[in-house]
N, C-alpha and C. Protein backbone atom coordinates (compact mmCIF):
# COMPACT_ATOMS: atom_id res chain seq x y z
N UNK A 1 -10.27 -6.98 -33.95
CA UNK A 1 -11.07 -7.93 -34.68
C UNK A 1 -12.51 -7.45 -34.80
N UNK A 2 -12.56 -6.94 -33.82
CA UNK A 2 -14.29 -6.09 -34.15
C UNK A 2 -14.68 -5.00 -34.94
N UNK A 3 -13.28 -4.36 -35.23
CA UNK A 3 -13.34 -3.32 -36.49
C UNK A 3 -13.90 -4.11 -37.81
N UNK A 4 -13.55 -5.49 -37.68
CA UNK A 4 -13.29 -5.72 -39.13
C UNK A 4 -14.89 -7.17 -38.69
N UNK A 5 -15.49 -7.27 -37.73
CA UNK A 5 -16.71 -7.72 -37.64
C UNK A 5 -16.54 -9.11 -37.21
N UNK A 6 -15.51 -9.37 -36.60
CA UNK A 6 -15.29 -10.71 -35.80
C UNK A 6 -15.33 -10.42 -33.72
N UNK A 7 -16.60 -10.44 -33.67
CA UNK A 7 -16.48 -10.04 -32.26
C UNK A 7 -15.88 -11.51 -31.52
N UNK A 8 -15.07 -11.56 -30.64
CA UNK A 8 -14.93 -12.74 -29.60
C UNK A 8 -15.40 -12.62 -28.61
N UNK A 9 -15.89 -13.93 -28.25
CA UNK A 9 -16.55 -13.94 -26.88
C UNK A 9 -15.77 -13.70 -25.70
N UNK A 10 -16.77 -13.66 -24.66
CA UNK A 10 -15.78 -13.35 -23.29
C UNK A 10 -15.18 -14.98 -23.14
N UNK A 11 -13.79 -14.57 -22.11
CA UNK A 11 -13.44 -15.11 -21.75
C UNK A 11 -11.45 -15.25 -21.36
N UNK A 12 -11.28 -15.52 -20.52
CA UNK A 12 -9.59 -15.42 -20.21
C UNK A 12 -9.16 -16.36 -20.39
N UNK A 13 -7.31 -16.20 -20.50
CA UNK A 13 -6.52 -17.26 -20.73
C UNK A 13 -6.56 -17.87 -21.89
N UNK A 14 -6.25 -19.27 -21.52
CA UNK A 14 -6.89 -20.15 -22.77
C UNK A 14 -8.25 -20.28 -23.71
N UNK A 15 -9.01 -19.84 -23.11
CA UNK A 15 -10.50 -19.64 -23.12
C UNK A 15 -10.52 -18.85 -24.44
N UNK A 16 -9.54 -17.57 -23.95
CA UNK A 16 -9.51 -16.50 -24.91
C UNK A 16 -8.92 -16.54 -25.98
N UNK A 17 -7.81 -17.49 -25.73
CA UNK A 17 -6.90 -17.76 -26.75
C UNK A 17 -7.73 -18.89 -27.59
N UNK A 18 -8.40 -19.58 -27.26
CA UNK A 18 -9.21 -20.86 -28.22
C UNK A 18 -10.13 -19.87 -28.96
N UNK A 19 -11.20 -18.98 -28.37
CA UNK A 19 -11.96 -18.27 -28.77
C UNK A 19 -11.76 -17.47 -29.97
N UNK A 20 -10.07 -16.77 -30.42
CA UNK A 20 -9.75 -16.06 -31.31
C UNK A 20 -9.11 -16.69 -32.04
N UNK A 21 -8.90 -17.86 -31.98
CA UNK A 21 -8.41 -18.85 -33.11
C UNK A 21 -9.73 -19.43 -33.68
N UNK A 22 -10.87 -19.57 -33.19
CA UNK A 22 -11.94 -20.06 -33.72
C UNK A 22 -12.28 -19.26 -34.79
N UNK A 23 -12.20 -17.66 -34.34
CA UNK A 23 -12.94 -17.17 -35.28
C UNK A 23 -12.30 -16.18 -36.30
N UNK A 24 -10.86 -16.49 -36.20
CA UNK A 24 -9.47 -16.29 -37.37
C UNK A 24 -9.54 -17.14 -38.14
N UNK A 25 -10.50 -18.47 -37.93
CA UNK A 25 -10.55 -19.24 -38.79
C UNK A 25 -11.53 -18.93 -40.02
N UNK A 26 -12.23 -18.51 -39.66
CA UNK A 26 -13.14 -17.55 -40.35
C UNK A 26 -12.28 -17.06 -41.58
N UNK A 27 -10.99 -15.87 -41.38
CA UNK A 27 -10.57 -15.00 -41.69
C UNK A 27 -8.96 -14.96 -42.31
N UNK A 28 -9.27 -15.59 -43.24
CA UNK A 28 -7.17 -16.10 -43.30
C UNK A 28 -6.27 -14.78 -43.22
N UNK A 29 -6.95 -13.63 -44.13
CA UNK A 29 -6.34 -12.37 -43.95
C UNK A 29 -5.98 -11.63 -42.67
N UNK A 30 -7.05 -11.60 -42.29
CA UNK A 30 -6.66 -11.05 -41.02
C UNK A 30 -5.98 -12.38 -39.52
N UNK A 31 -5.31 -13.15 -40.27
CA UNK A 31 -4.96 -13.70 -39.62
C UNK A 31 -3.96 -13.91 -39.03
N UNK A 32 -3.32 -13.24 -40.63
CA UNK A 32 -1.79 -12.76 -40.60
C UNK A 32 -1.50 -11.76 -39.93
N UNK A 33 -1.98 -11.02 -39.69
CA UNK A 33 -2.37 -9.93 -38.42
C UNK A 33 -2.22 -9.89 -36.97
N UNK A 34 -3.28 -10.70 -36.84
CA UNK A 34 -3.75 -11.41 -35.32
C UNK A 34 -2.73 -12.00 -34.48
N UNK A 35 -2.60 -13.31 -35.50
CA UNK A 35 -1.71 -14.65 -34.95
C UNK A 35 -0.71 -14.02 -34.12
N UNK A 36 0.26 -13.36 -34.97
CA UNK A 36 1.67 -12.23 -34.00
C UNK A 36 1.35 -11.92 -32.78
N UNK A 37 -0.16 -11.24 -32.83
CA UNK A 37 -0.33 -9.86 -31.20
C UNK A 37 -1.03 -11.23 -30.71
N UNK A 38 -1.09 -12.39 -30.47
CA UNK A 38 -1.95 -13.28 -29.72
C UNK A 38 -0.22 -14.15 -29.17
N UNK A 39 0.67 -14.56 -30.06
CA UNK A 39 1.85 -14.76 -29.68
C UNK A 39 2.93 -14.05 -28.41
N UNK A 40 2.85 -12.50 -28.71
CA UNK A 40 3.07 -11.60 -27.62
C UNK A 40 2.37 -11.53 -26.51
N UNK A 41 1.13 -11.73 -26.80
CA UNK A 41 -0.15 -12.19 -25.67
C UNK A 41 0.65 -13.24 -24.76
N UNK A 42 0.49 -14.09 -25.51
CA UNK A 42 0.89 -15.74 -24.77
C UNK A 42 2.07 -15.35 -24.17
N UNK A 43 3.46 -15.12 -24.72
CA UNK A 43 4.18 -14.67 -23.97
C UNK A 43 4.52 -13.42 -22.88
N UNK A 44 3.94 -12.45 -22.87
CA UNK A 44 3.25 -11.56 -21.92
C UNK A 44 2.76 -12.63 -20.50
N UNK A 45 1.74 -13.60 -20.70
CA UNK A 45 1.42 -14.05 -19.87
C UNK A 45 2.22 -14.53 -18.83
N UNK A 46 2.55 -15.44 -19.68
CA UNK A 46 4.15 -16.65 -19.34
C UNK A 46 4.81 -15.71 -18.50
N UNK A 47 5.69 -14.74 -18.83
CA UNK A 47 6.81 -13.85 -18.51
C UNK A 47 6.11 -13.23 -16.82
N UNK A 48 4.34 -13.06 -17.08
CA UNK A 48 3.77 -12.30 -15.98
C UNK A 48 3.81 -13.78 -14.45
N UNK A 49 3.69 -14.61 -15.42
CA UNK A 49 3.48 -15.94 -14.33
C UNK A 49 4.25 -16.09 -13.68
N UNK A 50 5.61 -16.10 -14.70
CA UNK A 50 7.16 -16.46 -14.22
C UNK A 50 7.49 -15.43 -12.92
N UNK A 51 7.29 -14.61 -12.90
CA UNK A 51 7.83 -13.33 -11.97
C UNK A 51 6.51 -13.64 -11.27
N UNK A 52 5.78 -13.90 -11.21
CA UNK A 52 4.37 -13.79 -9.87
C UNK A 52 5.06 -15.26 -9.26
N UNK A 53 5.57 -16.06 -9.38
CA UNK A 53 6.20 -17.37 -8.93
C UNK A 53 7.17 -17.20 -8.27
N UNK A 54 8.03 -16.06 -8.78
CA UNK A 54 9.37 -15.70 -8.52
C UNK A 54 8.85 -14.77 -7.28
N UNK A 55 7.89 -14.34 -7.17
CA UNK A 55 7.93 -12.98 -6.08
C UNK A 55 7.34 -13.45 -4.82
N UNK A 56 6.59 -14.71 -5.59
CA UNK A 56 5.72 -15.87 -4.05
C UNK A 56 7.04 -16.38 -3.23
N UNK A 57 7.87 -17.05 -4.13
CA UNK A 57 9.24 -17.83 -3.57
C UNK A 57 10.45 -16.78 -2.66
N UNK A 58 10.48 -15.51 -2.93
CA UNK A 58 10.87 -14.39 -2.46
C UNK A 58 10.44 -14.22 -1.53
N UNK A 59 9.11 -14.03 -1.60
CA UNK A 59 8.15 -13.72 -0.14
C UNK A 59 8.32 -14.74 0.74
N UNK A 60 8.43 -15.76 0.36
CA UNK A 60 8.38 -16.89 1.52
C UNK A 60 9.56 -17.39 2.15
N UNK A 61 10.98 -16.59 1.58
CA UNK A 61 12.22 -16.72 1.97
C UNK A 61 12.12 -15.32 3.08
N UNK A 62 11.49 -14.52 3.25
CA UNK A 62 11.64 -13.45 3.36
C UNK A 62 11.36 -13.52 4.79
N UNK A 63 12.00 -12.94 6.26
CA UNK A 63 11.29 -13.01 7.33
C UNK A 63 10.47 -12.04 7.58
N UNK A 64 11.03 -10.63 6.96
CA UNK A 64 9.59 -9.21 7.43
C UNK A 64 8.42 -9.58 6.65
N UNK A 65 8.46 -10.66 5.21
CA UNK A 65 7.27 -10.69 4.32
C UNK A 65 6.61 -11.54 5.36
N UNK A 66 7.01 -12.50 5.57
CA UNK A 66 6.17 -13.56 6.52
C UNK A 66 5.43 -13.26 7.18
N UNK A 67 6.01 -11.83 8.34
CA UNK A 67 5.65 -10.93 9.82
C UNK A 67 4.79 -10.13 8.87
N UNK A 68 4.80 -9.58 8.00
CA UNK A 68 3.58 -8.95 7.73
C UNK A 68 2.27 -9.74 6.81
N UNK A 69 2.06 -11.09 6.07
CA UNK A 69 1.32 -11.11 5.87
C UNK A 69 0.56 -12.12 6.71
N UNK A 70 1.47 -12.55 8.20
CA UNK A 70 -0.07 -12.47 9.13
C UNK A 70 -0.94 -11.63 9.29
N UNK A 71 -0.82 -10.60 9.00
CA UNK A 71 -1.94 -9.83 9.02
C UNK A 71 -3.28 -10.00 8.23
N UNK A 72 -4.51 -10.35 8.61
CA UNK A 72 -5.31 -10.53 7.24
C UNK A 72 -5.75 -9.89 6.28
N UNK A 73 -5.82 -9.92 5.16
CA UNK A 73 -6.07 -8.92 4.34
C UNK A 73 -4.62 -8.60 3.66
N UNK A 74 -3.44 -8.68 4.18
CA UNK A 74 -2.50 -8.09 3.56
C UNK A 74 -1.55 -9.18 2.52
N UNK A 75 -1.62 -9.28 1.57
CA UNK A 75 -0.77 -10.74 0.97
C UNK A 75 0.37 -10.09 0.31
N UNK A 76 1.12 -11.40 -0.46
CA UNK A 76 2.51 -11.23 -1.12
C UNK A 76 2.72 -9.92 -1.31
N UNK A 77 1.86 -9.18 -2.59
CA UNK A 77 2.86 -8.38 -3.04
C UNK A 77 2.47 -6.83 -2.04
N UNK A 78 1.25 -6.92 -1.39
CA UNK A 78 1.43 -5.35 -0.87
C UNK A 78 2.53 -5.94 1.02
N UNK A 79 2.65 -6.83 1.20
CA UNK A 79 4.07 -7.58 2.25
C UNK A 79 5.20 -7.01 1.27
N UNK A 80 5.49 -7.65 0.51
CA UNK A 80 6.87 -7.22 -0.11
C UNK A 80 7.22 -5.58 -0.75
N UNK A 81 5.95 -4.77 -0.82
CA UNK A 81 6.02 -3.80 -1.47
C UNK A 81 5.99 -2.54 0.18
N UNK A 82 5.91 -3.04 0.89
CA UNK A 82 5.76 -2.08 2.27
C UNK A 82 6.98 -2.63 2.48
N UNK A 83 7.66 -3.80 2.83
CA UNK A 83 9.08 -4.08 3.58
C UNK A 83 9.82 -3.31 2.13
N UNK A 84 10.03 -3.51 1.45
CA UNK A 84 11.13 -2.58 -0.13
C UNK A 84 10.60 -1.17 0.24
N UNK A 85 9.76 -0.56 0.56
CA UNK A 85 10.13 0.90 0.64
C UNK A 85 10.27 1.17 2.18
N UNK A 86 10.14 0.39 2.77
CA UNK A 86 10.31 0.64 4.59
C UNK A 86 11.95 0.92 4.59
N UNK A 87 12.43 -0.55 3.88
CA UNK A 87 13.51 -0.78 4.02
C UNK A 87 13.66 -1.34 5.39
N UNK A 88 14.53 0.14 6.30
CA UNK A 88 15.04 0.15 7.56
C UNK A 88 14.30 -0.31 8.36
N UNK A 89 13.46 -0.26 9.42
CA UNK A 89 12.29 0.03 10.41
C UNK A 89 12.79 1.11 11.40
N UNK A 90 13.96 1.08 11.42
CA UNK A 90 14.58 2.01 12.33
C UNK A 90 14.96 3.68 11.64
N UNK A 91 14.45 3.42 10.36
CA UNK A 91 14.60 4.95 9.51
C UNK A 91 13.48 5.89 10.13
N UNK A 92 12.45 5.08 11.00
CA UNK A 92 11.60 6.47 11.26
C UNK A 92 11.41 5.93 13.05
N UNK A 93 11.51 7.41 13.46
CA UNK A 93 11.45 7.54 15.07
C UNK A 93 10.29 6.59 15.64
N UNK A 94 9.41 7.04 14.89
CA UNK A 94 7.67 6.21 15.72
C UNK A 94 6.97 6.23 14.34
N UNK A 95 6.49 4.93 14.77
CA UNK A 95 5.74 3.91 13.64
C UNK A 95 4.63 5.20 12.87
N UNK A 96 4.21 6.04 14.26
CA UNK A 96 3.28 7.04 13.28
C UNK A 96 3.87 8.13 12.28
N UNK A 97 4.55 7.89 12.16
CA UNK A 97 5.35 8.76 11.00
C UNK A 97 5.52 7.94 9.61
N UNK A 98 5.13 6.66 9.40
CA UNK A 98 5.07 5.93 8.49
C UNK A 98 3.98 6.22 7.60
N UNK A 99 2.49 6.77 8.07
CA UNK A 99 1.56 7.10 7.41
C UNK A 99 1.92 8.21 6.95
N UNK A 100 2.27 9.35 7.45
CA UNK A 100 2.81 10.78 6.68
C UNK A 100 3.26 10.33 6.05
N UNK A 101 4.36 9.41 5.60
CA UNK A 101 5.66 9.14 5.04
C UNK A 101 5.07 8.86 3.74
N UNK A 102 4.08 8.22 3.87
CA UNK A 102 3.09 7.47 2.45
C UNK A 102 2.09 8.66 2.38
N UNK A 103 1.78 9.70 3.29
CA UNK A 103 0.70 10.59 2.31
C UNK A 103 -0.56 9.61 2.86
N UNK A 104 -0.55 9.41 4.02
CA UNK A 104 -2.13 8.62 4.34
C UNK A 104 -2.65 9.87 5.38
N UNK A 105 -1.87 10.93 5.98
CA UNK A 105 -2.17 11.72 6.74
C UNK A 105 -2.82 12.88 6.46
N UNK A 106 -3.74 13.42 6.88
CA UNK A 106 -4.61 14.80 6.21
C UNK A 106 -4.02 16.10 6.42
N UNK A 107 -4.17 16.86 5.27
CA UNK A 107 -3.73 18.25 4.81
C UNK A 107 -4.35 19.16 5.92
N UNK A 108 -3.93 20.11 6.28
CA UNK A 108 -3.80 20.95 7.05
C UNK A 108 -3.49 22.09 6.61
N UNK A 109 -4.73 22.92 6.23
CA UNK A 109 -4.64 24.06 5.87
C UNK A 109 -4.95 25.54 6.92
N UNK A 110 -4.24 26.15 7.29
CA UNK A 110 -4.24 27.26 7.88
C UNK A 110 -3.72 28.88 7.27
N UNK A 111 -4.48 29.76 7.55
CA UNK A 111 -4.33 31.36 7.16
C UNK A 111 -5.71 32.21 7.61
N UNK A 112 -4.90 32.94 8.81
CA UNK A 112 -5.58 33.98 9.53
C UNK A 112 -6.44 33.29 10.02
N UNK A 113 -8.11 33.42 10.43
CA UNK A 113 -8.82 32.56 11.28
C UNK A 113 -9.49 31.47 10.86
N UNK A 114 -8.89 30.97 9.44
CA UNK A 114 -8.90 29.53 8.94
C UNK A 114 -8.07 28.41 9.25
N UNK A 115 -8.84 27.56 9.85
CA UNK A 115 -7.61 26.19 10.30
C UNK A 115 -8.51 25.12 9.98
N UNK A 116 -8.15 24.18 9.38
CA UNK A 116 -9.25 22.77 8.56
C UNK A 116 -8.47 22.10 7.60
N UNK A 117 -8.58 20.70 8.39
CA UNK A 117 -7.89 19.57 8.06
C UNK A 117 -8.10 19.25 6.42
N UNK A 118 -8.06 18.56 5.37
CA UNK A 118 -8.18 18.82 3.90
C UNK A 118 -8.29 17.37 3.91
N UNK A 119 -8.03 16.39 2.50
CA UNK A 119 -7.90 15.73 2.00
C UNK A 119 -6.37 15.04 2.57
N UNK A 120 -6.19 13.58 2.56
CA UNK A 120 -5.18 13.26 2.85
C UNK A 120 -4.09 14.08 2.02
N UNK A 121 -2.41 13.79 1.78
CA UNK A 121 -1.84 14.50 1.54
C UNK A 121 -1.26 13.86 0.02
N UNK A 122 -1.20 12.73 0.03
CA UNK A 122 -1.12 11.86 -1.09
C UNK A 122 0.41 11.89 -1.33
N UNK A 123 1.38 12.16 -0.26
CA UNK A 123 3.11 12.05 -0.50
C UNK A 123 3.58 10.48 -0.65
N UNK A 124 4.51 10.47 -1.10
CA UNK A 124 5.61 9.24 -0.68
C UNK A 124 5.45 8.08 -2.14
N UNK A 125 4.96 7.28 -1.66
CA UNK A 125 5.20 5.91 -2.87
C UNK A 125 3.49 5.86 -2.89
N UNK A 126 2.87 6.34 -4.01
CA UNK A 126 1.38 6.45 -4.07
C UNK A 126 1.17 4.14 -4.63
N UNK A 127 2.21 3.83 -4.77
CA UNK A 127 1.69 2.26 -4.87
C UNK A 127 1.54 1.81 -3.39
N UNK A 128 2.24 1.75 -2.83
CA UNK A 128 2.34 1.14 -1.63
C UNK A 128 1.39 1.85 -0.85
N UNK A 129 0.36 3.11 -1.00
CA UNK A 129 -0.20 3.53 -0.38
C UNK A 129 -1.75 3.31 -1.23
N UNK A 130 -1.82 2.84 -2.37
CA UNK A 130 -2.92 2.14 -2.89
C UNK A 130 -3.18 0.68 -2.62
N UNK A 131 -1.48 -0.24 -2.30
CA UNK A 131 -1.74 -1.13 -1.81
C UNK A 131 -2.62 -0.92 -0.25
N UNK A 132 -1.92 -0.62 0.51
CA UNK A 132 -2.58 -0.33 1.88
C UNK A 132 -3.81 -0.44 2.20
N UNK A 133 -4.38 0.62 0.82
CA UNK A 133 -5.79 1.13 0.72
C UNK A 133 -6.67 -0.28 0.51
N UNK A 134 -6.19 -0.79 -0.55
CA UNK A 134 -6.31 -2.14 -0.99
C UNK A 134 -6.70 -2.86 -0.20
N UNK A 135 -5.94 -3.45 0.64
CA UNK A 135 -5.91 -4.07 2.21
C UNK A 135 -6.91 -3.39 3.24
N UNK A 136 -6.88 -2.09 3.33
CA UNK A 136 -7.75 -1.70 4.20
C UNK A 136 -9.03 -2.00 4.21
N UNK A 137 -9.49 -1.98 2.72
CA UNK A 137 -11.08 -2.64 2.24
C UNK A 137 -10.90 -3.76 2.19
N UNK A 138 -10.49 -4.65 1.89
CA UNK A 138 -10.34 -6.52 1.87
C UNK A 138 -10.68 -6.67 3.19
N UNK A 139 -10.04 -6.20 4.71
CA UNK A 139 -10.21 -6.21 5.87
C UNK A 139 -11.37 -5.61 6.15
N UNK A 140 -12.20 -4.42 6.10
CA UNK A 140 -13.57 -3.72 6.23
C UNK A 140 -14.54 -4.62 5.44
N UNK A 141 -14.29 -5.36 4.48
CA UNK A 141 -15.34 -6.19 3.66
C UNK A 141 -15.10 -7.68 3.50
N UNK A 142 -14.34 -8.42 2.97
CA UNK A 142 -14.14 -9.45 3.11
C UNK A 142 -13.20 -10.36 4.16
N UNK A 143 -12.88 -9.22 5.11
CA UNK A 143 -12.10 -10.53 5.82
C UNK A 143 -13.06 -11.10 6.64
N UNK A 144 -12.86 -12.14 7.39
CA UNK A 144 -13.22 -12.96 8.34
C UNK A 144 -13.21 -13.17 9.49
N UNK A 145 -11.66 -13.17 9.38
CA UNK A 145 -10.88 -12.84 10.61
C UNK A 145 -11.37 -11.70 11.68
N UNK A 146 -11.64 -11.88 13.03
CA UNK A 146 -12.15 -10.85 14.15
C UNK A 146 -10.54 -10.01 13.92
N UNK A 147 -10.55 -9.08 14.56
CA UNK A 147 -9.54 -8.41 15.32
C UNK A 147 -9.88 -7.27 15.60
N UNK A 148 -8.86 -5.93 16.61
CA UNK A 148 -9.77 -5.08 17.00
C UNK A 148 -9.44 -4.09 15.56
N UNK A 149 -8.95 -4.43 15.23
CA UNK A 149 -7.88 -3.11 13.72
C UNK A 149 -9.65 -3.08 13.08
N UNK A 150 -9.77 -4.80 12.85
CA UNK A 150 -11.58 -4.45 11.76
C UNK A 150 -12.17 -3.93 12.82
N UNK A 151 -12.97 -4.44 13.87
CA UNK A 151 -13.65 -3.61 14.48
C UNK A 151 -14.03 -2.06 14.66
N UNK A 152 -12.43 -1.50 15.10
CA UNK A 152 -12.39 -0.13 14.42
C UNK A 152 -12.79 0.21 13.73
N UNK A 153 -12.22 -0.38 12.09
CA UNK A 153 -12.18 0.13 10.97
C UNK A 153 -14.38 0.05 10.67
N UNK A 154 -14.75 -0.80 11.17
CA UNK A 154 -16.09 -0.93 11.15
C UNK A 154 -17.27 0.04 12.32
N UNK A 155 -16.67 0.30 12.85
CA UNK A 155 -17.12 1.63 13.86
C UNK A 155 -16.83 2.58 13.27
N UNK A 156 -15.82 2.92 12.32
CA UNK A 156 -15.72 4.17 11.70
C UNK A 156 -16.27 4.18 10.78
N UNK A 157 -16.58 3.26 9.74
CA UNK A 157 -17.03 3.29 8.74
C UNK A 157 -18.58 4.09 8.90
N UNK A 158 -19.23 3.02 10.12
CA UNK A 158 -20.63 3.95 10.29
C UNK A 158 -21.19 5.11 10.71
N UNK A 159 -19.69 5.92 11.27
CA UNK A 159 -19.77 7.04 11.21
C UNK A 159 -19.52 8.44 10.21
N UNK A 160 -18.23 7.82 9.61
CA UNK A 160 -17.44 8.77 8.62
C UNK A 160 -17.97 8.25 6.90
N UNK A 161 -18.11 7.18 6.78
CA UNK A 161 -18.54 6.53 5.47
C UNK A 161 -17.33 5.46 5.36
N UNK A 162 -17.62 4.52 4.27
CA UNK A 162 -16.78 3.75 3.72
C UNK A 162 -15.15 4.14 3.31
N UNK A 163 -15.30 5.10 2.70
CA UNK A 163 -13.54 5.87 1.91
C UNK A 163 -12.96 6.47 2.82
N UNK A 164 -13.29 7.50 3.65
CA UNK A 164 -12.90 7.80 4.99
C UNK A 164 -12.58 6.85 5.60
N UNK A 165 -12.99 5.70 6.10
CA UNK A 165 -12.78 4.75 6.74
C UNK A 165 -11.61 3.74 6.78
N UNK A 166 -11.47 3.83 5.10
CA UNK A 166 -10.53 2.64 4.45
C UNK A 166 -9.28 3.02 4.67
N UNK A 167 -8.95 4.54 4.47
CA UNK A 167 -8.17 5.06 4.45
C UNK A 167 -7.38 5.46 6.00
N UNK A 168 -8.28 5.73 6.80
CA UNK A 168 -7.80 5.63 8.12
C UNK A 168 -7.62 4.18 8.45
N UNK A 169 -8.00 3.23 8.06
CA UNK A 169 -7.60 1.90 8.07
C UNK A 169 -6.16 1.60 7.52
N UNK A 170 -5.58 1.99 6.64
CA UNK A 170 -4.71 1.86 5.45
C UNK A 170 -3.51 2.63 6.16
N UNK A 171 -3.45 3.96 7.30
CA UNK A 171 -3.22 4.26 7.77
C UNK A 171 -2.57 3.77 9.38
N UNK A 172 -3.95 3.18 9.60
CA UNK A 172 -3.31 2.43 11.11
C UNK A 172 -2.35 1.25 10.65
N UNK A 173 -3.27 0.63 9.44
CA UNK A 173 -2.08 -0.34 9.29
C UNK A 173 -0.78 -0.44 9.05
N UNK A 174 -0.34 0.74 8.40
CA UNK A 174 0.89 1.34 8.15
C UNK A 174 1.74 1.01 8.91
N UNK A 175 1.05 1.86 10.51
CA UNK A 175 1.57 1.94 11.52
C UNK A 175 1.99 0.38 12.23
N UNK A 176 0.56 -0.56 12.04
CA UNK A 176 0.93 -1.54 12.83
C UNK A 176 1.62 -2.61 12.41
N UNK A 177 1.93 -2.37 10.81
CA UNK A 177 2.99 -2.97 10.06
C UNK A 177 4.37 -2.35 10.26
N UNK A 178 4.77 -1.05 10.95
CA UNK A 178 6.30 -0.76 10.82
C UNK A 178 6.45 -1.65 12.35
N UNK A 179 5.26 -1.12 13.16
CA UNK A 179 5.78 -1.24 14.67
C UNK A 179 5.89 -3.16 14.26
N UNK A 180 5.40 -3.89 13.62
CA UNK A 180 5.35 -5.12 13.83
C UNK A 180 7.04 -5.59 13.06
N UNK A 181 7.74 -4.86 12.14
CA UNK A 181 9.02 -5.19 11.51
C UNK A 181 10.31 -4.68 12.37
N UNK A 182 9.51 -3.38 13.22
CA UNK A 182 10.50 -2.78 14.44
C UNK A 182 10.88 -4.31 15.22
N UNK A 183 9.82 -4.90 16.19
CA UNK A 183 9.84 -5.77 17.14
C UNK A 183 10.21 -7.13 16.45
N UNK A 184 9.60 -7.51 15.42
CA UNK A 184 9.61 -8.45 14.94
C UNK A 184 8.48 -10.06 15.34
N UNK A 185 7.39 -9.24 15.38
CA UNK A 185 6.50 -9.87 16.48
C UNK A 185 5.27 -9.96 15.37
N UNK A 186 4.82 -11.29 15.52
CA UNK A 186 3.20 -11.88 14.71
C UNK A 186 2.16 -10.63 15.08
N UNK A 187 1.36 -10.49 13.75
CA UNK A 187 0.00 -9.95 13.84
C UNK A 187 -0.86 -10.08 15.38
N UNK A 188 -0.92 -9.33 16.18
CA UNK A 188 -2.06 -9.95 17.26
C UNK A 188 -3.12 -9.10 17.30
N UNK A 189 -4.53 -9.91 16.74
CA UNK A 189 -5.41 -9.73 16.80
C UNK A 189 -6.38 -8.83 18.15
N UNK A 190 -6.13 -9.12 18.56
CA UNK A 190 -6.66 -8.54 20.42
C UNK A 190 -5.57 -7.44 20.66
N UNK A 191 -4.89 -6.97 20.04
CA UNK A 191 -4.00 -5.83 20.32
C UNK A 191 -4.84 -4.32 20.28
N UNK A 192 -5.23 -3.21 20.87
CA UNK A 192 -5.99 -2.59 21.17
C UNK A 192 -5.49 -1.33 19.97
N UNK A 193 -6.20 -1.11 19.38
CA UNK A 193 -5.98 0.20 18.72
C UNK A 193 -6.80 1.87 19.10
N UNK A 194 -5.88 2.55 19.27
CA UNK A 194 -6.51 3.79 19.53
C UNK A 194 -7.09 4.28 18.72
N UNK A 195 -8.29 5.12 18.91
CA UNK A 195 -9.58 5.80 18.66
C UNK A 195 -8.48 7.27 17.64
């Protein structure tokens, strides 16, 4: 619509949808146009709602979704998107093999009298390991909640920086999300994490 000199204002949803009918009114030609891709819009939405409803009601039937989004910082879909690629809990020996597994673990480059750790490795399900990441900053910045996982993650931060930080966050949590679907045991806050 701005090719043709009908800018719309900001705004979402309905907002947006009132906004481009206002000013199609303007425009009968290009209206015939519009109206269609604002129809697919609307239903796009709908269809996105329907399944975000469907995946809340899932989650809440769910007992590993439950066990993991005590954790703070971690909600519905990165809970349901770590238990669907975990699957098992018993597929990996020790919980720390869950971060390799996702590519949260750092590259390791060696030849002749070069040895130096690299960039994480970026393997496995790069969603579930953006979710993580996701979570790791929600917890370093907006959570609320004490526990020692932030604490950590906030002692490191002022050493290594923020992205370094998140990521070794995103990492432990990995971990303290398999070991928590292994046992089957609530988030505990006061649980001590190693350095």
């Amino acid at each position: 619509m701005k090719t043709f000199g009908l800018v719309v204002p900001a705004g979402k949803g309905s907002t947006f949808d009132a906004h481009v009918c206002a000013k199609l009114g303007e425009s009968s030609d290009l209206a015939g146009i519009i109206l269609p891709l604002l129809e697919a819009w609307r239903s796009v939405r709908m269809r996105a709602a329907e399944l975000t409803r469907r995946l809340i009601g899932d989650a809440r039937q769910s007992e590993a979704c439950q066990l993991l989004m005590s954790i703070p910082g971690v909600g519905v879909v990165t809970a349901t998107a770590f238990a669907t690629a975990v699957e098992d809990p018993n597929n990996f020996r020790t919980s720390r093999s869950v971060g390799a597994w996702l590519g949260l673990t750092t590259r390791r480059y060696q030849s002749g009298q070069v040895d130096y750790n690299g960039h994480i490795s970026r393997r496995g399900d790069h969603q579930v390991r953006n979710l993580l990441y996701e979570a790791a900053c929600v917890i370093l910045t907006r959570s609320s909640a004490e526990s020692t996982l932030r604490e950590w993650g906030l002692k490191l931060r002022e050493r290594i920086g923020f992205k370094r930080a998140a990521v070794a966050v995103a990492r432990k949590l990995s971990v303290v999300m398999h070991a928590m679907l292994k046992s089957g045991e609530l988030f505990d806050k006061t649980a001590g994490v190693p350095a």
